[in-house]
C-alpha atoms as a PDB file:
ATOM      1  CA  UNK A   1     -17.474 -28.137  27.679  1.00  0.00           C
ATOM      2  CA  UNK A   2     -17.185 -24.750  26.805  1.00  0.00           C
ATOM      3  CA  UNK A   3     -14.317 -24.046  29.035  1.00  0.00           C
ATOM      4  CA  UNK A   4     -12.343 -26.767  26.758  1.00  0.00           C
ATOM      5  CA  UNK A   5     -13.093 -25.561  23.490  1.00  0.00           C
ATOM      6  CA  UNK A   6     -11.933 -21.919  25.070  1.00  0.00           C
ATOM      7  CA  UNK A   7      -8.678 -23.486  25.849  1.00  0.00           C
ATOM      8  CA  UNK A   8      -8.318 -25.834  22.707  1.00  0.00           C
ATOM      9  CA  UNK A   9      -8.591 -22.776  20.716  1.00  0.00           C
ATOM     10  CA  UNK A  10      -6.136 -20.745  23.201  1.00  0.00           C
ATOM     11  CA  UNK A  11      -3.866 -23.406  22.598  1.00  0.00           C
ATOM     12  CA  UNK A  12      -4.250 -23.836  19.165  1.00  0.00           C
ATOM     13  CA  UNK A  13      -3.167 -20.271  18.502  1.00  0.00           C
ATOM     14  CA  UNK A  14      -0.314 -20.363  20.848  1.00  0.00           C
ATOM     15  CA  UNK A  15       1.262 -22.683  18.494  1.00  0.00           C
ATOM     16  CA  UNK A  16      -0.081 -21.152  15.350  1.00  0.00           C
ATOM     17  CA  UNK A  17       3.229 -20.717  13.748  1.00  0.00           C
ATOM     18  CA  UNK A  18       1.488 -17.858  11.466  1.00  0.00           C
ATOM     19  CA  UNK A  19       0.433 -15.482  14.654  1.00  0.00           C
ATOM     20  CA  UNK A  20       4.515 -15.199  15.193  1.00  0.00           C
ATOM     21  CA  UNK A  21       5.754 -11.863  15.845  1.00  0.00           C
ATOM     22  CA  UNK A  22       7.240 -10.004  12.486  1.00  0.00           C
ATOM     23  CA  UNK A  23       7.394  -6.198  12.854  1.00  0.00           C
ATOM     24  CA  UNK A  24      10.896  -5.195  11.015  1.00  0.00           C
ATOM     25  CA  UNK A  25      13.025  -7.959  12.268  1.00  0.00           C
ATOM     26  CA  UNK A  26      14.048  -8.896   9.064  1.00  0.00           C
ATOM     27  CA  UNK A  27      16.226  -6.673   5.934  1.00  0.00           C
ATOM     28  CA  UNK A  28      13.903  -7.882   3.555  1.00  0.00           C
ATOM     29  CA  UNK A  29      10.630  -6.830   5.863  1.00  0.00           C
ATOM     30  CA  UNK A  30      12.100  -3.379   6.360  1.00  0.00           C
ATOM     31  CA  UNK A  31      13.311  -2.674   2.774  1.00  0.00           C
ATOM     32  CA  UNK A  32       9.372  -3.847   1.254  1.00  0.00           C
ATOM     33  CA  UNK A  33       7.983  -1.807   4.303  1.00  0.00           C
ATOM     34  CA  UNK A  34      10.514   1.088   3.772  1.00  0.00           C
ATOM     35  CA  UNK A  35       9.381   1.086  -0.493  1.00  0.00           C
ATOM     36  CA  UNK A  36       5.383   0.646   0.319  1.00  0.00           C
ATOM     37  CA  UNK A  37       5.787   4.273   2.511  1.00  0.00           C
ATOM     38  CA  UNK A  38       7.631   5.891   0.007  1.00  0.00           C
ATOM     39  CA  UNK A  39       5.757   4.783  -2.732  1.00  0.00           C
ATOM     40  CA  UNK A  40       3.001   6.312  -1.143  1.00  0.00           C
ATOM     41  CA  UNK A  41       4.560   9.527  -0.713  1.00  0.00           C
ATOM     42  CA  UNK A  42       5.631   9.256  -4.368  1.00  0.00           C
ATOM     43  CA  UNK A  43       1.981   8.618  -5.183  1.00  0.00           C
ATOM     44  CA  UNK A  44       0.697  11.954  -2.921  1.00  0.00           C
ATOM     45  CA  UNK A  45       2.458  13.964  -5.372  1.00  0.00           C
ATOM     46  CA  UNK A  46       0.989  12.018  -8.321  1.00  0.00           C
ATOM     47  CA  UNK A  47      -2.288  12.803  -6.655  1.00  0.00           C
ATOM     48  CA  UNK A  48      -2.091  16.263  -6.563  1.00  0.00           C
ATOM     49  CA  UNK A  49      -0.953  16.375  -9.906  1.00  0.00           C
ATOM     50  CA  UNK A  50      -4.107  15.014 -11.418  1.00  0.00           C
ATOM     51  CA  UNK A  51      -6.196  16.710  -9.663  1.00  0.00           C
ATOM     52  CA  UNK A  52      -4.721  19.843 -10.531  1.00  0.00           C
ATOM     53  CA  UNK A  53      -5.140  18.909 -13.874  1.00  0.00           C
ATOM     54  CA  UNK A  54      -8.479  17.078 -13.882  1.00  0.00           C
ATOM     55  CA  UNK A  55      -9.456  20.150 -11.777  1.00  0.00           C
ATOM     56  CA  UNK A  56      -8.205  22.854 -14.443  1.00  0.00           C
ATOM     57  CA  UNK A  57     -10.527  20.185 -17.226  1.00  0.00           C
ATOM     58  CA  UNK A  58     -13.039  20.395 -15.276  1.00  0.00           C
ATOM     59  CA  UNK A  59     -13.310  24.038 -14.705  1.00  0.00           C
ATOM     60  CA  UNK A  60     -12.929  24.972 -18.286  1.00  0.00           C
ATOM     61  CA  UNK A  61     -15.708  23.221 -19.000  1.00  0.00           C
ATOM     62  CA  UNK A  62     -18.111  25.070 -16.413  1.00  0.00           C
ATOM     63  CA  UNK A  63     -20.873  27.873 -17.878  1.00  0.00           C
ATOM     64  CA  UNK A  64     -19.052  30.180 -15.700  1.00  0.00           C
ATOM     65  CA  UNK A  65     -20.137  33.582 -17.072  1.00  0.00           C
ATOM     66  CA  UNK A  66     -17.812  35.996 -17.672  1.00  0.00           C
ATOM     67  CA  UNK A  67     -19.380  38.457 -15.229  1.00  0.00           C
ATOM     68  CA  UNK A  68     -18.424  35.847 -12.214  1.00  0.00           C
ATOM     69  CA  UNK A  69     -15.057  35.197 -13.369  1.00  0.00           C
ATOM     70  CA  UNK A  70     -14.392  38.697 -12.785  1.00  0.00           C
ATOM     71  CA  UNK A  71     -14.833  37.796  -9.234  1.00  0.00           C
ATOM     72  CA  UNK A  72     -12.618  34.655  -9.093  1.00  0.00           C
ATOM     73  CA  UNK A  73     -15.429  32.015  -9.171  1.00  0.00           C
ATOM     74  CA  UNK A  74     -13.495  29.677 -11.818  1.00  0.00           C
ATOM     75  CA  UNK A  75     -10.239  29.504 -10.213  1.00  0.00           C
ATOM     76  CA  UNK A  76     -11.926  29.228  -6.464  1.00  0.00           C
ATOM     77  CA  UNK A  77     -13.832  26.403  -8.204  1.00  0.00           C
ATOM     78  CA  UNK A  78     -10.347  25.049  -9.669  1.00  0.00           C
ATOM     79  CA  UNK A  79      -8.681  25.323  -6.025  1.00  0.00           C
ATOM     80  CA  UNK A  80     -11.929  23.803  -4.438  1.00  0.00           C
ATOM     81  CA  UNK A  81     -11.867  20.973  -6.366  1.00  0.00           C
ATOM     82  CA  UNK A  82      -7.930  20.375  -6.073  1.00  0.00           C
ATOM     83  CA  UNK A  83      -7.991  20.097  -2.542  1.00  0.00           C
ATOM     84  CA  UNK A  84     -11.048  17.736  -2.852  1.00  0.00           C
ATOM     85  CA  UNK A  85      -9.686  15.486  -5.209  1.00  0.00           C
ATOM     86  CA  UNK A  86      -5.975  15.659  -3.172  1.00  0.00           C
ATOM     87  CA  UNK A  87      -8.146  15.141   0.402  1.00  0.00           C
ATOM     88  CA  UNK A  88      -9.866  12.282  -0.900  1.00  0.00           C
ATOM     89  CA  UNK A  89      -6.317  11.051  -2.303  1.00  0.00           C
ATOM     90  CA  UNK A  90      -4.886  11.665   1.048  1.00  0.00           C
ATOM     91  CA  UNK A  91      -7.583   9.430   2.235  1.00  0.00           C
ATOM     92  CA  UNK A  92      -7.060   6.502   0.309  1.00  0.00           C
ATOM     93  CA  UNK A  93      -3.274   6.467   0.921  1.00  0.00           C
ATOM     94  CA  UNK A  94      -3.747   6.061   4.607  1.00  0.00           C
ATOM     95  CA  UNK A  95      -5.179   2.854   3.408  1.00  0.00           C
ATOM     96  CA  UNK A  96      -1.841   1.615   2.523  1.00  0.00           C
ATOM     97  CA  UNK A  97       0.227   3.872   5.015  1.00  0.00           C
ATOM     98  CA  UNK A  98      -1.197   2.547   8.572  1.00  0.00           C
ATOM     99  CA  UNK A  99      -1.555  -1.435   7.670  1.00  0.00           C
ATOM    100  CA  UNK A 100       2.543  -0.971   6.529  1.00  0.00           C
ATOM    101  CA  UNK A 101       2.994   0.550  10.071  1.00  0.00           C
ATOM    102  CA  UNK A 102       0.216  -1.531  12.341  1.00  0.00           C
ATOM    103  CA  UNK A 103       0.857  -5.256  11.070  1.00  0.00           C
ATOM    104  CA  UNK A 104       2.785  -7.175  12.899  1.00  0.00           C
ATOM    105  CA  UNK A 105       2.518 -11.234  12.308  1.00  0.00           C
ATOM    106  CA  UNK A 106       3.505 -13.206  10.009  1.00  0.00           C
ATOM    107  CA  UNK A 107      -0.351 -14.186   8.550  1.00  0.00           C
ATOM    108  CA  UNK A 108      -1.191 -10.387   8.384  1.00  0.00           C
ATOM    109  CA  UNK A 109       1.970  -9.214   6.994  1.00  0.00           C
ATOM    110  CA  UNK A 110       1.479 -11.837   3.767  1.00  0.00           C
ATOM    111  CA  UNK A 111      -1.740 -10.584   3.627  1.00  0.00           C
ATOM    112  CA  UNK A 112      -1.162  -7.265   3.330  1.00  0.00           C
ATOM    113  CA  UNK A 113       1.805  -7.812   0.814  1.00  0.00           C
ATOM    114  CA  UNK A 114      -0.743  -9.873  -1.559  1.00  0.00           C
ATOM    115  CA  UNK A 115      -3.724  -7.114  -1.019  1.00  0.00           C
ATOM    116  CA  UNK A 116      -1.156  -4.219  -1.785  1.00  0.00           C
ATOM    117  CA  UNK A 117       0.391  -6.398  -4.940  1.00  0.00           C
ATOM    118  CA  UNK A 118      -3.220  -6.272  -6.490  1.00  0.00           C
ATOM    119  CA  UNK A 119      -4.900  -3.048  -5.189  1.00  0.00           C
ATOM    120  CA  UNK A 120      -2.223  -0.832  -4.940  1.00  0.00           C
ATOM    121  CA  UNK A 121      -0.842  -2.098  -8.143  1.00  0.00           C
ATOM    122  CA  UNK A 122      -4.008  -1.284 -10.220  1.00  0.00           C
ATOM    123  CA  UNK A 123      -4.445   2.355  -8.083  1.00  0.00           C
ATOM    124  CA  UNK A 124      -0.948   3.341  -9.310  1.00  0.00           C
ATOM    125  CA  UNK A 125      -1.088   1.584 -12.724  1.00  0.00           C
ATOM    126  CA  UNK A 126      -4.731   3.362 -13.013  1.00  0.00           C
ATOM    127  CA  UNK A 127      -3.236   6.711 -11.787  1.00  0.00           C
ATOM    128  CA  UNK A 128      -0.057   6.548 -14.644  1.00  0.00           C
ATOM    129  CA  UNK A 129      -2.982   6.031 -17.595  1.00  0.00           C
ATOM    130  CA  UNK A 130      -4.869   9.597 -15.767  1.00  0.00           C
ATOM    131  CA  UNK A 131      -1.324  10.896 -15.933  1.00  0.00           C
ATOM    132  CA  UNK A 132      -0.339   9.651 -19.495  1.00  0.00           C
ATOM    133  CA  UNK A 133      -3.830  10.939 -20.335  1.00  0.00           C
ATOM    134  CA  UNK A 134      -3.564  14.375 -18.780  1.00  0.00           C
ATOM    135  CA  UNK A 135      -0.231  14.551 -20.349  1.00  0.00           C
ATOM    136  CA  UNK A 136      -1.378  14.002 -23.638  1.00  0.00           C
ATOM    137  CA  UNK A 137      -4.303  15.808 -23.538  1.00  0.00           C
ATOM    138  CA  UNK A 138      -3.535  18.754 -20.688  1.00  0.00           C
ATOM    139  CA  UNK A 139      -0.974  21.229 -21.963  1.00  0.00           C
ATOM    140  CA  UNK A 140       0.149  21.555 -17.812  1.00  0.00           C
ATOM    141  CA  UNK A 141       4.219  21.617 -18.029  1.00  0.00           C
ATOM    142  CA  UNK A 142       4.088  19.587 -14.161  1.00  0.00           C
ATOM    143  CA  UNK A 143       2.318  16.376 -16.166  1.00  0.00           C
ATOM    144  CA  UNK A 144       5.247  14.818 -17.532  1.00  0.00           C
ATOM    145  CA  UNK A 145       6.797  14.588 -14.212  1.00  0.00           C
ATOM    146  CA  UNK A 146       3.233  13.328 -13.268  1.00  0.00           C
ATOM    147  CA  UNK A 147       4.140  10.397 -15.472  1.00  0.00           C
ATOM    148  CA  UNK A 148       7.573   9.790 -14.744  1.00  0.00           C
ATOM    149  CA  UNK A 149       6.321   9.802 -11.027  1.00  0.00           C
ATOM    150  CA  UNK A 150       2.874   7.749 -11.291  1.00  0.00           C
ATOM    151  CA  UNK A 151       5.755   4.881 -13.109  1.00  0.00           C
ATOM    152  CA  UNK A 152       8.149   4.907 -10.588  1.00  0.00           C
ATOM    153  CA  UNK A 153       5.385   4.414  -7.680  1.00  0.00           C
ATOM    154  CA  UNK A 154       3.668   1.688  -9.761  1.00  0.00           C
ATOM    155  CA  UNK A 155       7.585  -0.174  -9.470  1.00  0.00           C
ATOM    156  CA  UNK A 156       8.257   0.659  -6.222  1.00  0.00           C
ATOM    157  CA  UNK A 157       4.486  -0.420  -5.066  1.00  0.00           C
ATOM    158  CA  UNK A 158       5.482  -3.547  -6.767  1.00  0.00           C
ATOM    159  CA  UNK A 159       8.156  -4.492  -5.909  1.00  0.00           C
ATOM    160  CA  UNK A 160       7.884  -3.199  -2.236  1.00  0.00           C
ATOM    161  CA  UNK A 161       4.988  -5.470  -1.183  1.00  0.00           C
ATOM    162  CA  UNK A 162       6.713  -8.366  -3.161  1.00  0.00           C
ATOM    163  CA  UNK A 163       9.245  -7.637  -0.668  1.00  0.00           C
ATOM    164  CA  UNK A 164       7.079  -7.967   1.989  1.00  0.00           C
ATOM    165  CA  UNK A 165       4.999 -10.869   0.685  1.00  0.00           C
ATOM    166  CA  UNK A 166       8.263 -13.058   0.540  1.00  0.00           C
ATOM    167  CA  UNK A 167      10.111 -11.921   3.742  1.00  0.00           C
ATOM    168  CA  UNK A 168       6.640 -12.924   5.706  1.00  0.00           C
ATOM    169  CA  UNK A 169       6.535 -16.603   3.692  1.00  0.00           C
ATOM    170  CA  UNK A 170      10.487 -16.855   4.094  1.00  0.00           C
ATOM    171  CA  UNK A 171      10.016 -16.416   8.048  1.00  0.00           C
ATOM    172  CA  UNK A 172       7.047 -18.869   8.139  1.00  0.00           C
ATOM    173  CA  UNK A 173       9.536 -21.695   6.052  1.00  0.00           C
ATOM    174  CA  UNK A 174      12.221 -20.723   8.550  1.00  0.00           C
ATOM    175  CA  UNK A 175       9.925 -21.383  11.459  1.00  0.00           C
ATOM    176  CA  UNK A 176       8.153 -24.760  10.157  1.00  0.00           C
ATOM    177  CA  UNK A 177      11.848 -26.178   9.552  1.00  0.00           C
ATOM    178  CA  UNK A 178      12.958 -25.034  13.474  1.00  0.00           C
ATOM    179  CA  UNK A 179      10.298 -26.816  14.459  1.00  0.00           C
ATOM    180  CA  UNK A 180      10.415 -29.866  12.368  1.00  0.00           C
ATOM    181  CA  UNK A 181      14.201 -30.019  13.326  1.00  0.00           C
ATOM    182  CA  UNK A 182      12.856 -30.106  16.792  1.00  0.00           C
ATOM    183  CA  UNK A 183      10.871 -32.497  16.456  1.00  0.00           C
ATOM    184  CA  UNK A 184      13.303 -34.398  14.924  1.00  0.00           C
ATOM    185  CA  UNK A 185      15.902 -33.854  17.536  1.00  0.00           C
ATOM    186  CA  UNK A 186      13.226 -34.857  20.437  1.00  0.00           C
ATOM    187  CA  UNK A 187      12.320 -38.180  18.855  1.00  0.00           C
ATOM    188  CA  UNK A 188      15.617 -39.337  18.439  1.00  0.00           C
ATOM    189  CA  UNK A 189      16.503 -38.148  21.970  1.00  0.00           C
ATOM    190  CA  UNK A 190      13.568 -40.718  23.311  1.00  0.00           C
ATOM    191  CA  UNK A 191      15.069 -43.484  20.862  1.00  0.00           C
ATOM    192  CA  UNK A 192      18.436 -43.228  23.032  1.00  0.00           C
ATOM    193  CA  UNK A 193      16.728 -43.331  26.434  1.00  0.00           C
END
């Protein structure tokens, strides 16, 4: 008994049409995979930007007393908690950076293309108000090209697992009509016999 349900399920997802190979076979794939990686790089620099910024707030606002800062205690704390803030960044890009390089059917590539069209859309749109913010409020001469950056990942994030959303539903419509054709083809092919 068990031995059949093993091989009804076996069987099953051999002919799960949405466990088909997709791993940039497509223009459309590539491009939205392509935009994803390099809106992540875009968004490392966006990173590093804040925190530099929310880092310099942050340190200005410490009871450092003078005596320490004599010793470089404020601006180790600034650098400290620059890389922190960039390492943690770092961190939470890799969350977008290895499923755009690991995924590889058509079920997990939608999947990922309608997780990174709502989470990575609301990181980058949430990292443009920091950097509209810090622009605004910060006089740092880099945060305007925070801004201009933090936008253009927030489009290209967009748009990129859009990209990859629709190639991975264009490939499964592509695949149900082969097979429906098929089909087709092989019932009329038992009519003539």
């Amino acid at each position: 008994m068990s031995k059949q349900k093993w091989t009804t399920k076996q069987n099953s997802q051999e002919h799960d049409i949405r466990l088909t190979r997709m791993y940039f076979n497509n223009t459309m794939e590539i491009i939205g995979r392509i935009m994803i990686l390099i809106g992540q790089a875009i968004m490392l620099g966006v990173i590093i930007i804040v925190s530099a910024s929310l880092a310099m707030i942050t340190t200005s606002k410490l009871p450092i007393p003078a005596v320490f800062n004599n010793f470089g205690v404020a601006d180790g704390v600034f650098r400290g908690l620059t890389i922190i803030l960039a390492l943690l960044g770092i961190i939470f890009s890799l969350v977008f950076v290895i499923p755009t390089l690991i995924v590889r059917n058509i079920k997990s590539v939608k999947l990922t293309g309608i997780i990174f069209n709502t989470l990575g859309c609301f990181f980058a749109l949430l990292m443009l108000t920091i950097s509209v913010v810090a622009y605004l409020y910060i006089p740092v001469r880099l945060n305007f090209p925070g801004v201009i950056m933090a936008g253009i990942c927030a489009l290209v994030l967009f748009w990129g697992s859009f990209f990859l959303w629709f190639s991975a539903a264009q490939q499964q419509k592509r695949i149900n009509i082969a097979m429906a054709e098929s089909l087709d083809f092989r019932s009329q092919l038992k009519v003539v016999e």
